[in-house]
PDB file of N, CA and C in Angstrom:
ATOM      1  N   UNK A   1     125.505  78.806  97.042  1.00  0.00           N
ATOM      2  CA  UNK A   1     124.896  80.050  96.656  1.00  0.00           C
ATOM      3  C   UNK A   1     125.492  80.490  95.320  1.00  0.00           C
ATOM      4  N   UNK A   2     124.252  80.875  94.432  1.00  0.00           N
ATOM      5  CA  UNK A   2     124.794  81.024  92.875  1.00  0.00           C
ATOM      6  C   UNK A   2     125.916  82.880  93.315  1.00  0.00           C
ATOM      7  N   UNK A   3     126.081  82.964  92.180  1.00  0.00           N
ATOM      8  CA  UNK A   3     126.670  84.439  91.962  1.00  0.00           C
ATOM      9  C   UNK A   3     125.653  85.643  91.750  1.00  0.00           C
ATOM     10  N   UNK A   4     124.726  84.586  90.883  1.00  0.00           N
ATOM     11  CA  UNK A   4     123.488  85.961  91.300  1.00  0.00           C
ATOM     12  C   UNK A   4     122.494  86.111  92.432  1.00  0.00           C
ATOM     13  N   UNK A   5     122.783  84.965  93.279  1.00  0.00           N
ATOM     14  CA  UNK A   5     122.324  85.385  94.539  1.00  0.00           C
ATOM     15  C   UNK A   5     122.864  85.974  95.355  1.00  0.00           C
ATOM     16  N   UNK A   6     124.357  86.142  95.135  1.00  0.00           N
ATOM     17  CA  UNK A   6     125.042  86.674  95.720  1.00  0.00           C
ATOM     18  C   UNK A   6     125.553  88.184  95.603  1.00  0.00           C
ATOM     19  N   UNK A   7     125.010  88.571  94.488  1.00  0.00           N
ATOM     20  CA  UNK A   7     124.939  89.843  93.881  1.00  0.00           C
ATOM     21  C   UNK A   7     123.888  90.588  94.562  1.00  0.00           C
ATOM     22  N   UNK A   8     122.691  89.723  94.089  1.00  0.00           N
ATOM     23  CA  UNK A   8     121.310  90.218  94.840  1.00  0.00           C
ATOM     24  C   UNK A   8     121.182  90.578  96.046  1.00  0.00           C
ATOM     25  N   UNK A   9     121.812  89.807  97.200  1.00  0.00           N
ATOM     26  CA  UNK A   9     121.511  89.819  98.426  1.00  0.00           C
ATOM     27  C   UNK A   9     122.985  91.638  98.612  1.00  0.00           C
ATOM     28  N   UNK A  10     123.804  91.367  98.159  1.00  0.00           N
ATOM     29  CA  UNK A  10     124.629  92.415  98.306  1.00  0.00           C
ATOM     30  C   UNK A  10     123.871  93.565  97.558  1.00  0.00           C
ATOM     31  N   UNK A  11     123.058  93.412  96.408  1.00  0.00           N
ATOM     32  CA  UNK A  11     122.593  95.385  96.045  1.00  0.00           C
ATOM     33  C   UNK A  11     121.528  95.393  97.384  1.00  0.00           C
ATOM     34  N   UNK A  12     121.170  94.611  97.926  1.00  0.00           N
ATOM     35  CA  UNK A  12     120.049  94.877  98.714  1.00  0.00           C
ATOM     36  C   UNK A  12     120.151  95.652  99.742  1.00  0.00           C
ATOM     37  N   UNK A  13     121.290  94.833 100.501  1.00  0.00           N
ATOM     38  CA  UNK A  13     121.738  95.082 101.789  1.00  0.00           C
ATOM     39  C   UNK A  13     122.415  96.794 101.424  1.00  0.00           C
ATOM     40  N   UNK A  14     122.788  97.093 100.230  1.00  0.00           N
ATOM     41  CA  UNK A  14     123.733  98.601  99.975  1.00  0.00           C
ATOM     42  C   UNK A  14     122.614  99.331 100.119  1.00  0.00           C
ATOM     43  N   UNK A  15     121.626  98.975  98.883  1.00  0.00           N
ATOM     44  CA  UNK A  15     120.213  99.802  98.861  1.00  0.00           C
ATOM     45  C   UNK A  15     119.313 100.062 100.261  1.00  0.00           C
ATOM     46  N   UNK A  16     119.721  99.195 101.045  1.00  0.00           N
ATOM     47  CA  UNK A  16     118.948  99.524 103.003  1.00  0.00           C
ATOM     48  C   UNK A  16     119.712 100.720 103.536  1.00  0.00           C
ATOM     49  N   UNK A  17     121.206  99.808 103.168  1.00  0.00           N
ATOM     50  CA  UNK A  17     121.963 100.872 104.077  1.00  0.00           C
ATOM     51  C   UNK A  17     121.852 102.585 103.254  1.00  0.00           C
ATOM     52  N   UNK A  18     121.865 102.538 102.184  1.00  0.00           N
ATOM     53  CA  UNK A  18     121.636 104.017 101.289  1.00  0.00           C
ATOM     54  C   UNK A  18     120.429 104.442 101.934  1.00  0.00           C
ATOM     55  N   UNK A  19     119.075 103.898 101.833  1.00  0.00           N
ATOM     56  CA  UNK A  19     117.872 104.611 102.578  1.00  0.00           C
ATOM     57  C   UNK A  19     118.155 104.663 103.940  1.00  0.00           C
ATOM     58  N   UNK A  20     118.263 103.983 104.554  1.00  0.00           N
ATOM     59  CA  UNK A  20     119.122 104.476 106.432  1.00  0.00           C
ATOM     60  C   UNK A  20     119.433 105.412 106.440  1.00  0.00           C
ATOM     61  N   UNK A  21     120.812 105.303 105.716  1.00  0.00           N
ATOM     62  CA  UNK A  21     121.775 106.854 106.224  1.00  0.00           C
ATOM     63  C   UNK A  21     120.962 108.073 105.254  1.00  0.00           C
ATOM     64  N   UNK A  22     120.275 107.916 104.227  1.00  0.00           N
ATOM     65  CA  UNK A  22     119.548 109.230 103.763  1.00  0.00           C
ATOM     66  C   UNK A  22     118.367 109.453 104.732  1.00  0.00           C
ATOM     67  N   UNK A  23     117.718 108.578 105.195  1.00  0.00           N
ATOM     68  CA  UNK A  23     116.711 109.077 106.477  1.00  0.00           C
ATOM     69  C   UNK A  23     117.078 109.516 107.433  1.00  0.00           C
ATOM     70  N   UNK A  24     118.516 109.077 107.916  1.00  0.00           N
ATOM     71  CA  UNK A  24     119.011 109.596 109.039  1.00  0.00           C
ATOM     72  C   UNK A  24     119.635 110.756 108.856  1.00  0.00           C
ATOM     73  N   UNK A  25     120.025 110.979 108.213  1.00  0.00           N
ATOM     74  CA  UNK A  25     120.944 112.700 107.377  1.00  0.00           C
ATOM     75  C   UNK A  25     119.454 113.416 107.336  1.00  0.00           C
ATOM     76  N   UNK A  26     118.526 113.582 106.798  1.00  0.00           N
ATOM     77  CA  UNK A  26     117.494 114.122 106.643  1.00  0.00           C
ATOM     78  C   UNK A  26     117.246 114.281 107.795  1.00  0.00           C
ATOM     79  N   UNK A  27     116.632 113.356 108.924  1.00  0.00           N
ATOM     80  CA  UNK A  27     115.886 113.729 110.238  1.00  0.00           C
ATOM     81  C   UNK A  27     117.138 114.636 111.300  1.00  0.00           C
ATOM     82  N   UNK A  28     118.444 114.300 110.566  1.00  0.00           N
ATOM     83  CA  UNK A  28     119.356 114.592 111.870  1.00  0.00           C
ATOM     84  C   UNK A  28     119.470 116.441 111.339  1.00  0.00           C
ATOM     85  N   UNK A  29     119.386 116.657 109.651  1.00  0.00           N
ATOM     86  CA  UNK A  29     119.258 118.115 109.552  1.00  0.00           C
ATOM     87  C   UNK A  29     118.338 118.570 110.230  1.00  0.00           C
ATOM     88  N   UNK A  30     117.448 118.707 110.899  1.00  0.00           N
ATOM     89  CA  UNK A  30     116.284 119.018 111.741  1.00  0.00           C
ATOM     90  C   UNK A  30     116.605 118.864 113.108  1.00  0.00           C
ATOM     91  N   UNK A  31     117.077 117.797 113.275  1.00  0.00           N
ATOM     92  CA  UNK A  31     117.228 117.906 114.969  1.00  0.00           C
ATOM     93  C   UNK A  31     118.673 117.181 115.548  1.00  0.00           C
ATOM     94  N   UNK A  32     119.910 117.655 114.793  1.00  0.00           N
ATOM     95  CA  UNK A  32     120.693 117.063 115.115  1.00  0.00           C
ATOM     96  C   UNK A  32     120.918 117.981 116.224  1.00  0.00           C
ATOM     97  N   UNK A  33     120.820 118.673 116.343  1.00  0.00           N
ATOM     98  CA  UNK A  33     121.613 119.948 117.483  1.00  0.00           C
ATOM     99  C   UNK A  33     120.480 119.311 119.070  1.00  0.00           C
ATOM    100  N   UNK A  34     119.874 119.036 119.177  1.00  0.00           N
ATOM    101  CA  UNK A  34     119.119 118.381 120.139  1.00  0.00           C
ATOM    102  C   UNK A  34     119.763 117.169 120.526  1.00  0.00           C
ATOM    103  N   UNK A  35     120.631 116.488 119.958  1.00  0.00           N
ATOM    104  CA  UNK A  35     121.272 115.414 120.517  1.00  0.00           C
ATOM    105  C   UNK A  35     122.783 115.683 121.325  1.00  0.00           C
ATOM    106  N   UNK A  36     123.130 116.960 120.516  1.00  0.00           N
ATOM    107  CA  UNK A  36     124.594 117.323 121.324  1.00  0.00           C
ATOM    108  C   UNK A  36     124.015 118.112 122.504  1.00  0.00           C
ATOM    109  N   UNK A  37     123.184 117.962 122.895  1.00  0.00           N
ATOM    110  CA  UNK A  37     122.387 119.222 123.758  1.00  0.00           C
ATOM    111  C   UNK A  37     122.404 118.044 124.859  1.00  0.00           C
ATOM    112  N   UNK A  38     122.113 116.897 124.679  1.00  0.00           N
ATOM    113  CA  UNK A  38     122.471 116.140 126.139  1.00  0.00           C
ATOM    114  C   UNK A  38     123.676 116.093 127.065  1.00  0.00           C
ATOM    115  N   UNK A  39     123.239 116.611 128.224  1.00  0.00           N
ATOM    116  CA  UNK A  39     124.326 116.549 129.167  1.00  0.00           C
ATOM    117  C   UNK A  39     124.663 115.248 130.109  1.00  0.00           C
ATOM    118  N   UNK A  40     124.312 114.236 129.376  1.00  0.00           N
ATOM    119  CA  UNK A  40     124.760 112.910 130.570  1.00  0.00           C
ATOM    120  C   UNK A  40     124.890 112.065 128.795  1.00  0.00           C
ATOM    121  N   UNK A  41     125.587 110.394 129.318  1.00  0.00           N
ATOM    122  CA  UNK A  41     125.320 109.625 128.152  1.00  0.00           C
ATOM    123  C   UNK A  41     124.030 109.031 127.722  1.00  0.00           C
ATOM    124  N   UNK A  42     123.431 109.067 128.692  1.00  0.00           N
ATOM    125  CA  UNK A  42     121.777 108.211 128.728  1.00  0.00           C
ATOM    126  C   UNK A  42     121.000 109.070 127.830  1.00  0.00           C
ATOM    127  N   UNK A  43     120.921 110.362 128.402  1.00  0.00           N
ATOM    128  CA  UNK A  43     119.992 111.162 127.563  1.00  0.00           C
ATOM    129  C   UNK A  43     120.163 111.155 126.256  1.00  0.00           C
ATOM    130  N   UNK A  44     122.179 111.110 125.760  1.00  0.00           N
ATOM    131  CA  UNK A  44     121.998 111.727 124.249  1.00  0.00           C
ATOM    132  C   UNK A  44     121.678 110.425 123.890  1.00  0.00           C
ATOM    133  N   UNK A  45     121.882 109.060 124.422  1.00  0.00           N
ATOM    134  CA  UNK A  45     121.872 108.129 123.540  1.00  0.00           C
ATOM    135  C   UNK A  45     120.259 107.705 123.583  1.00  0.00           C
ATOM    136  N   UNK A  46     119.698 108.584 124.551  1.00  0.00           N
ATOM    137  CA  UNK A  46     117.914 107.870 124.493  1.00  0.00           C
ATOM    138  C   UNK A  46     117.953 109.086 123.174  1.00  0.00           C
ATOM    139  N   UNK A  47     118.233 110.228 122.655  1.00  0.00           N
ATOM    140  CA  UNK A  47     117.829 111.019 121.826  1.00  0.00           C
ATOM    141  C   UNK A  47     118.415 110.449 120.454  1.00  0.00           C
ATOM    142  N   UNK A  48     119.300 109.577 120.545  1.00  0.00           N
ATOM    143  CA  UNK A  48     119.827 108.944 119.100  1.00  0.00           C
ATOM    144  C   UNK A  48     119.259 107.619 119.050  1.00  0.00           C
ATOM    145  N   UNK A  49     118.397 107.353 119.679  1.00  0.00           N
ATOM    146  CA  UNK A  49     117.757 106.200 119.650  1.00  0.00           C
ATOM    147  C   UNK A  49     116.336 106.510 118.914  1.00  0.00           C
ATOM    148  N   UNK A  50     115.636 107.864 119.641  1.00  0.00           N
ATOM    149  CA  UNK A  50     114.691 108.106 118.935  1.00  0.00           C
ATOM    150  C   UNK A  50     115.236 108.489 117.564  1.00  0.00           C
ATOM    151  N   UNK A  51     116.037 109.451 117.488  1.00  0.00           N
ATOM    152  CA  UNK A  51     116.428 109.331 116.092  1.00  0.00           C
ATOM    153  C   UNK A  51     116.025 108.491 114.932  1.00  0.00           C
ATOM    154  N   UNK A  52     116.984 107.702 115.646  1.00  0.00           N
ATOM    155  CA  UNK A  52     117.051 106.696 114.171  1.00  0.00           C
ATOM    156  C   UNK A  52     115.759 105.769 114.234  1.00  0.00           C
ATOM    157  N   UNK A  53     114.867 105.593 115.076  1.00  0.00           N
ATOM    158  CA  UNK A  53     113.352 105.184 114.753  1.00  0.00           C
ATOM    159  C   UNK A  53     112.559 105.975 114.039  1.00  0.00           C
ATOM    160  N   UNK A  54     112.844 107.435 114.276  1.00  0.00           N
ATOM    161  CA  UNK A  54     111.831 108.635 113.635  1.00  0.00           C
ATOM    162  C   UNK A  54     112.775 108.499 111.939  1.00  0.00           C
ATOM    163  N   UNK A  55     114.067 108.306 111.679  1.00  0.00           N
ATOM    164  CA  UNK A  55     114.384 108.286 110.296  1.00  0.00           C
ATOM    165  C   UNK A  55     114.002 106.823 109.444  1.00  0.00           C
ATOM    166  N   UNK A  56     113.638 105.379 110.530  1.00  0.00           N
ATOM    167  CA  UNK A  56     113.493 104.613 109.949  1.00  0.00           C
ATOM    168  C   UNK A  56     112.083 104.634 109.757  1.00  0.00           C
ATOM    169  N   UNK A  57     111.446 105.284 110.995  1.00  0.00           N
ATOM    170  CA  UNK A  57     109.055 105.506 110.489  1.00  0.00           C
ATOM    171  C   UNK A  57     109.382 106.558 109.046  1.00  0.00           C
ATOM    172  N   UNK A  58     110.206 107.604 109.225  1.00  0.00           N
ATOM    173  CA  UNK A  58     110.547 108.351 107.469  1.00  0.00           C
ATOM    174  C   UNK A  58     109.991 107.517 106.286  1.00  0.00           C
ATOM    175  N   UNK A  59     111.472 106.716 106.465  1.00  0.00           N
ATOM    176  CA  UNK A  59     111.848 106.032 105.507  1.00  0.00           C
ATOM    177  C   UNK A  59     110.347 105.335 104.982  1.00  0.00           C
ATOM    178  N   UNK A  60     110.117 104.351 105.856  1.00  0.00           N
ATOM    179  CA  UNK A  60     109.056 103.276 105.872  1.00  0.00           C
ATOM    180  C   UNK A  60     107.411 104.190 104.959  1.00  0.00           C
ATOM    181  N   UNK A  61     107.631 105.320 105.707  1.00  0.00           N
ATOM    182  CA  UNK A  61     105.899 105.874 105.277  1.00  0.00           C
ATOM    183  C   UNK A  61     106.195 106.537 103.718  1.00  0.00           C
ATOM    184  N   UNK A  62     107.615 106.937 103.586  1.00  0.00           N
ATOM    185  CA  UNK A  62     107.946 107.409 102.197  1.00  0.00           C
ATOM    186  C   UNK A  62     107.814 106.281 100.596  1.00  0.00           C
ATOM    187  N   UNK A  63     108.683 105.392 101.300  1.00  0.00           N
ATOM    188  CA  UNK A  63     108.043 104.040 100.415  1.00  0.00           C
ATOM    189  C   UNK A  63     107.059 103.391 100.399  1.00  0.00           C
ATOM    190  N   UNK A  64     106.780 102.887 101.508  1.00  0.00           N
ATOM    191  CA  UNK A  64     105.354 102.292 101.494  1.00  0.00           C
ATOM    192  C   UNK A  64     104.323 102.581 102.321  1.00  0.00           C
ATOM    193  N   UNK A  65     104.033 104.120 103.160  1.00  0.00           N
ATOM    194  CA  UNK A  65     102.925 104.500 103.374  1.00  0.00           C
ATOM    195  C   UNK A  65     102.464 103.834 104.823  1.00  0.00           C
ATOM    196  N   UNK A  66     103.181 102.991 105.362  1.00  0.00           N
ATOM    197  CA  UNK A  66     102.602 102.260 106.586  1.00  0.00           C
ATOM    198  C   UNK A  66     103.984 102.193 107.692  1.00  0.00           C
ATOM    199  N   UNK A  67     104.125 103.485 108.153  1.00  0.00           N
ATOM    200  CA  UNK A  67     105.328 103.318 109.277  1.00  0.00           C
ATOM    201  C   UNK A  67     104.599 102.401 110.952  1.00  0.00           C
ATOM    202  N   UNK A  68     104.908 102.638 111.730  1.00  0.00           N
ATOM    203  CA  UNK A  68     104.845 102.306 112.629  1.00  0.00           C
ATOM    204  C   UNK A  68     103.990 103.031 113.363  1.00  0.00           C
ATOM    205  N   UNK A  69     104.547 104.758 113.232  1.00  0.00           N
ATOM    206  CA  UNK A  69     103.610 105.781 113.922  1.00  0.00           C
ATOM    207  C   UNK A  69     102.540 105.584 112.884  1.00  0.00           C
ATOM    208  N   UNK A  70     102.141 105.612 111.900  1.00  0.00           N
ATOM    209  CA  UNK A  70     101.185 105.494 111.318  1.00  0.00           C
ATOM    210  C   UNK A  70      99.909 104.754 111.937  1.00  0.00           C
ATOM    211  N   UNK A  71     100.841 103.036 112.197  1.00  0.00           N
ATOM    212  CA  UNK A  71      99.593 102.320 112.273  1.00  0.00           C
ATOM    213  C   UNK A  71      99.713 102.504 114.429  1.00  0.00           C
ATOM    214  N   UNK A  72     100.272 103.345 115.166  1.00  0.00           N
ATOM    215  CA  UNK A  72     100.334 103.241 116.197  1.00  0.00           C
ATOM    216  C   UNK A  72     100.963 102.194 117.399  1.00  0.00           C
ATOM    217  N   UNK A  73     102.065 102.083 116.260  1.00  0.00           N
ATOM    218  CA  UNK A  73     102.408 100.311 116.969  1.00  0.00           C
ATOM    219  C   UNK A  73     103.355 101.021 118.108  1.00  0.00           C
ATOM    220  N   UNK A  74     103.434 101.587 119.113  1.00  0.00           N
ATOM    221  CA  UNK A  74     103.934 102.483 119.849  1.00  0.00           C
ATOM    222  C   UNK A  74     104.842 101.389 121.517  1.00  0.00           C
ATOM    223  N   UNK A  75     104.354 100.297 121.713  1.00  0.00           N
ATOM    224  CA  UNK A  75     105.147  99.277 121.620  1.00  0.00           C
ATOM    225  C   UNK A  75     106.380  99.069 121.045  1.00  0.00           C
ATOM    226  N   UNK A  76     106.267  98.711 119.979  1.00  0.00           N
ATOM    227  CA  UNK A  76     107.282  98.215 118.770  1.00  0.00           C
ATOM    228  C   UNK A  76     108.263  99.836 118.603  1.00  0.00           C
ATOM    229  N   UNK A  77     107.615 100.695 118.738  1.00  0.00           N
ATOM    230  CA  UNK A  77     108.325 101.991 118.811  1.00  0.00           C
ATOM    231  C   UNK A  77     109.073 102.351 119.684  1.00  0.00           C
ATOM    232  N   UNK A  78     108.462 101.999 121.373  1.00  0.00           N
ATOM    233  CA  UNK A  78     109.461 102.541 122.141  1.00  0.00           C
ATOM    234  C   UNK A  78     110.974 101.401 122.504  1.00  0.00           C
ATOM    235  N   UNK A  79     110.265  99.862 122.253  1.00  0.00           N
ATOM    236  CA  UNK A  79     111.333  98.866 121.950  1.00  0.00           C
ATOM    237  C   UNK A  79     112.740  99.556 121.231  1.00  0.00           C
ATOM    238  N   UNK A  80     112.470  99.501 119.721  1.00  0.00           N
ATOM    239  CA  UNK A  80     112.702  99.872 118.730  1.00  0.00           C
ATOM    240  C   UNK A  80     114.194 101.248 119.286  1.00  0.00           C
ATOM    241  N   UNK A  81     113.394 102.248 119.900  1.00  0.00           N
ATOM    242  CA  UNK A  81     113.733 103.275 120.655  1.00  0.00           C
ATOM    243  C   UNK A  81     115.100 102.660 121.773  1.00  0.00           C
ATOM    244  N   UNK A  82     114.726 102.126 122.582  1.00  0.00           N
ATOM    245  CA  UNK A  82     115.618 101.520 123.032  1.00  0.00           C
ATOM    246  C   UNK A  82     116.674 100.476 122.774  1.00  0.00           C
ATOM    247  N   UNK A  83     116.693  99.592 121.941  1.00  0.00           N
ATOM    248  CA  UNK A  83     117.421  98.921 121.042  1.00  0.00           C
ATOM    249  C   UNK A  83     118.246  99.826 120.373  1.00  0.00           C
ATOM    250  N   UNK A  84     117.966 100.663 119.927  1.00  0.00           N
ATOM    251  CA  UNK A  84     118.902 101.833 118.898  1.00  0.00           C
ATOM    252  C   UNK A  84     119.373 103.053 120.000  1.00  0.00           C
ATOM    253  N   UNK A  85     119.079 103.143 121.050  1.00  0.00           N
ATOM    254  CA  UNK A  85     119.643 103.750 121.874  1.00  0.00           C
ATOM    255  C   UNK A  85     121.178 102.692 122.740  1.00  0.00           C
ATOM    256  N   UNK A  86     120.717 101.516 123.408  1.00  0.00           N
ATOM    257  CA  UNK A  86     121.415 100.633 123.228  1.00  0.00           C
ATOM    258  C   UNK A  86     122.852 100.475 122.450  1.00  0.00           C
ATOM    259  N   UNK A  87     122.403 100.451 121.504  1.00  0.00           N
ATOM    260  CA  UNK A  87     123.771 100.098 120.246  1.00  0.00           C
ATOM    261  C   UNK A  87     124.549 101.456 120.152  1.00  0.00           C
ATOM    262  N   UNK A  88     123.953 102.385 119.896  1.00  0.00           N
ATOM    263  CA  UNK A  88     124.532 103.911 120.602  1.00  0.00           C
ATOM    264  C   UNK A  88     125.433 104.198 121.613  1.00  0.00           C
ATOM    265  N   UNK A  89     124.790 103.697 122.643  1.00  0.00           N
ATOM    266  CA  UNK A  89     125.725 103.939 123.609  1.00  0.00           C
ATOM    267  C   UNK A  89     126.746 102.712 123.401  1.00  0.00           C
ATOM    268  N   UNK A  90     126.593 101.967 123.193  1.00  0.00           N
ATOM    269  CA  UNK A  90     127.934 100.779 122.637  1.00  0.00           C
ATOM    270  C   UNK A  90     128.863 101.334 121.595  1.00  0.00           C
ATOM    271  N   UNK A  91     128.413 102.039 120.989  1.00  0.00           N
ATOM    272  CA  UNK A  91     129.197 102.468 119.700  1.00  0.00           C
ATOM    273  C   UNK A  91     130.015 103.722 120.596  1.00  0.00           C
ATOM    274  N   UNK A  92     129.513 104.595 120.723  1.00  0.00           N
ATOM    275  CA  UNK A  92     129.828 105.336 121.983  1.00  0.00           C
ATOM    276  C   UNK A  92     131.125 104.907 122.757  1.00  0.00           C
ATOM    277  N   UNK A  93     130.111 104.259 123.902  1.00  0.00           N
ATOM    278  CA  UNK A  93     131.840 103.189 124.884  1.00  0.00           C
ATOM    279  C   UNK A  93     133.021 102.708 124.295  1.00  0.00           C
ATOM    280  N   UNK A  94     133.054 102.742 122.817  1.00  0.00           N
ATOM    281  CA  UNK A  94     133.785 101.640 122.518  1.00  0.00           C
ATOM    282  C   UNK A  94     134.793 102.841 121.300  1.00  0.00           C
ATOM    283  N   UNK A  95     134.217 103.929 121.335  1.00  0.00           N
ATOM    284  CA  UNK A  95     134.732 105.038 120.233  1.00  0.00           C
ATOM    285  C   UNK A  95     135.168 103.993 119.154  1.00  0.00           C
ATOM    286  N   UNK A  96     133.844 102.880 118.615  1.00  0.00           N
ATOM    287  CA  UNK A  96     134.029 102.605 117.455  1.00  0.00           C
ATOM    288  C   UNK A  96     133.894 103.388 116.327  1.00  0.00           C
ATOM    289  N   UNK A  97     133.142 104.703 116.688  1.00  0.00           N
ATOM    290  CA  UNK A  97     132.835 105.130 115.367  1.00  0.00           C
ATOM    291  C   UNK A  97     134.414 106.621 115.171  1.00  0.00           C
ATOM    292  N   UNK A  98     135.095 106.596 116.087  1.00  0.00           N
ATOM    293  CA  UNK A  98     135.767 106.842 115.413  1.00  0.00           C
ATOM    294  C   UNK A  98     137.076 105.934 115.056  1.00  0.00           C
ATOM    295  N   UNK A  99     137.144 105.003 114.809  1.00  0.00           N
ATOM    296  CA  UNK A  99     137.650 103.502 114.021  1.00  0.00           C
ATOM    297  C   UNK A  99     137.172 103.587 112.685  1.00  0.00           C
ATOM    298  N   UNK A 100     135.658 103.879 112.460  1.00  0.00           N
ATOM    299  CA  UNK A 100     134.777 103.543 111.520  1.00  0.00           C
ATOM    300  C   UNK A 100     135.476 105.272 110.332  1.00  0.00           C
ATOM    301  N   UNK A 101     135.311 106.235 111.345  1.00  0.00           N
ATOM    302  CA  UNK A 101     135.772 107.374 110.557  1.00  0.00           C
ATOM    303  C   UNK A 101     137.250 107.383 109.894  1.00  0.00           C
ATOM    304  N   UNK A 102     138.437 106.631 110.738  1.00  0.00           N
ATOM    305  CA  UNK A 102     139.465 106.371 110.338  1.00  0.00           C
ATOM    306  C   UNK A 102     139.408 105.452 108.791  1.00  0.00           C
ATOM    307  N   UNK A 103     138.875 104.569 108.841  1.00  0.00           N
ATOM    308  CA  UNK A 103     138.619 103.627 108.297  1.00  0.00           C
ATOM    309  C   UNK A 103     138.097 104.146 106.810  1.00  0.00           C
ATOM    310  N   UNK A 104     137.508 104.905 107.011  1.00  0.00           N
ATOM    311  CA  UNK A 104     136.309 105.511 105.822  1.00  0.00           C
ATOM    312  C   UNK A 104     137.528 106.919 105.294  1.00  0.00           C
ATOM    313  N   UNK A 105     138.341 107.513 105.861  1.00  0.00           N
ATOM    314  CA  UNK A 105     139.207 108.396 105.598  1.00  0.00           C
ATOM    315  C   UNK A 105     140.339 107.847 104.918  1.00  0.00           C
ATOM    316  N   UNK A 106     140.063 106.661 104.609  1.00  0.00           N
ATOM    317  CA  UNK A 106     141.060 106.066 103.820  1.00  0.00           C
ATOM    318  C   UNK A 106     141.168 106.835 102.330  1.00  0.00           C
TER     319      UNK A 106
END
């Protein structure tokens, strides 16, 4: 792998993760208080699951106009939904993210 492929593939992967966390900061100003509002782990993590599908259909219809809810792929949505609820509650169990906050408080 040249150096400028290796450049490339790294602005890319920064530039995903930059639109992620700005879709997700955006959708979570709106309804973050609805996720601390769950009283079991299932619920908040089914509510951070939708989350981050409703910041990634954002993202998707802001750039290119064709999210998911758009074209009704509601399948692929509630998957989607659960997969990111999933990793949630893993991140969760495992209080990686506060590792990740340590880490970043450097």
């Amino acid at each position: 792998m040249s150096i400028v492929s290796e450049v490339n593939m790294l602005e890319r992967e920064i530039s995903q993760v930059a639109k992620d966390t700005l879709a997700i900061y955006t959708v979570d100003r709106f309804a973050g208080n609805l996720i601390m509002s769950g009283d079991n782990m299932v619920v908040r993590n089914a509510k951070r699951g939708f989350l981050w599908e409703t910041a990634n259909n954002l993202e998707d219809e802001v750039l290119t106009q064709n999210s998911r809810f758009r074209r009704m792929d509601w399948m692929k949505v509630v998957d989607n939904v659960a997969y990111n609820g999933l990793v949630s509650a893993l991140v969760e169990t495992t209080n990686m993210n506060e590792t990740i906050d340590g880490l970043l408080a450097i």
